[in-house]
C-alpha atoms as a PDB file:
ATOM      1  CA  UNK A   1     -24.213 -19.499   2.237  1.00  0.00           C
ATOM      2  CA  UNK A   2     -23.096 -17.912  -1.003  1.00  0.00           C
ATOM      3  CA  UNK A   3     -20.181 -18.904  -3.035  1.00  0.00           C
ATOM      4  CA  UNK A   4     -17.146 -15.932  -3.538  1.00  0.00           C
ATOM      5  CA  UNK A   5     -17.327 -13.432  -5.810  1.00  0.00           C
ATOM      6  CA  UNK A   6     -15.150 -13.781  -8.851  1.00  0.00           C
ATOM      7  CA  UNK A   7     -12.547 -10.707  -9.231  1.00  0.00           C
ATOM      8  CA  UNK A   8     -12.050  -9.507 -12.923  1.00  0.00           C
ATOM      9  CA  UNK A   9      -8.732  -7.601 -12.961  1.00  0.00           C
ATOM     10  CA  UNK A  10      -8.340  -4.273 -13.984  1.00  0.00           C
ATOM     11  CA  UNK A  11      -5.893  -3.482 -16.886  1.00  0.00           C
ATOM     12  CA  UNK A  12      -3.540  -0.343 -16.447  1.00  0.00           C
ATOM     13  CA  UNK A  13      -5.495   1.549 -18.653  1.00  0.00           C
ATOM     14  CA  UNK A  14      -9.296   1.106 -16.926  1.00  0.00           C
ATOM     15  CA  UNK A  15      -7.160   1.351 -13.588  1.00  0.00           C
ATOM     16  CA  UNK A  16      -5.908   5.172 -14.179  1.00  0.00           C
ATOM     17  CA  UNK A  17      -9.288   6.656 -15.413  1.00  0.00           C
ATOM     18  CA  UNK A  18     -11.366   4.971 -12.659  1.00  0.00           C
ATOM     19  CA  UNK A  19      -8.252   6.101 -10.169  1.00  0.00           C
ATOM     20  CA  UNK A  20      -8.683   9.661 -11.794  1.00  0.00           C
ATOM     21  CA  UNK A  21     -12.060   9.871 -10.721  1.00  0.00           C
ATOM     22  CA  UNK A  22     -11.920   9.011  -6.858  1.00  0.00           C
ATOM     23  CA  UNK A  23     -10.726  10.973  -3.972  1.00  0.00           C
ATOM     24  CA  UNK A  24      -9.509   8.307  -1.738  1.00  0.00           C
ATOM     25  CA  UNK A  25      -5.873   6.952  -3.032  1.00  0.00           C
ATOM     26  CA  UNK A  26      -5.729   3.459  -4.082  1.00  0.00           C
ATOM     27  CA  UNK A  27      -2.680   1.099  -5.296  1.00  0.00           C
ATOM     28  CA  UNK A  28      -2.495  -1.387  -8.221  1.00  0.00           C
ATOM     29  CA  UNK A  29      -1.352  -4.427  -8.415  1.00  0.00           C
ATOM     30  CA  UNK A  30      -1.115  -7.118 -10.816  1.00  0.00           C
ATOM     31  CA  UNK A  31      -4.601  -6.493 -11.672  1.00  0.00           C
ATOM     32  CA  UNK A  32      -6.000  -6.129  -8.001  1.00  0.00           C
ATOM     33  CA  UNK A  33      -6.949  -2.540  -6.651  1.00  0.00           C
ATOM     34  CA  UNK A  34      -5.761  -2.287  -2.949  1.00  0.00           C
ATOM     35  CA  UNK A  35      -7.039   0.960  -0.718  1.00  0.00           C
ATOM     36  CA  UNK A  36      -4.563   3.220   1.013  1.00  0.00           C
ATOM     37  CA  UNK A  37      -5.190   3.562   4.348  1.00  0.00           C
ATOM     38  CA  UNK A  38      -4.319   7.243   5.717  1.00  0.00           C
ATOM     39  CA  UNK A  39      -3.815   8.595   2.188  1.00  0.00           C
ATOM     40  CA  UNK A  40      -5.475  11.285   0.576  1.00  0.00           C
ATOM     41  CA  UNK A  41      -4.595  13.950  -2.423  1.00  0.00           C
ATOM     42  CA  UNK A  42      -3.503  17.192  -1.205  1.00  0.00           C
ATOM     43  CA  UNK A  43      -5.633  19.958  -2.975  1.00  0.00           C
END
């Protein structure tokens, strides 16, 4: 068995240009990126 990962939070600023990059929409949250279920950018 192998122990939990460790999460390093994202700060607002690496948040927005990894977010800018992706297709899928995501949320942010104290540090924690959550995915958006149903969401997408409209062209």
């Amino acid at each position: 068995m192998s122990l939990p990962q460790a999460n390093t939070p994202f700060s607002a600023a690496d948040y927005l240009a990894w977010d800018s990059e992706r297709i899928e929409k995501s949320e942010f949250y104290h540090g924690e990126v959550f995915a958006m279920s149903g969401a997408s950018r409209r062209p």
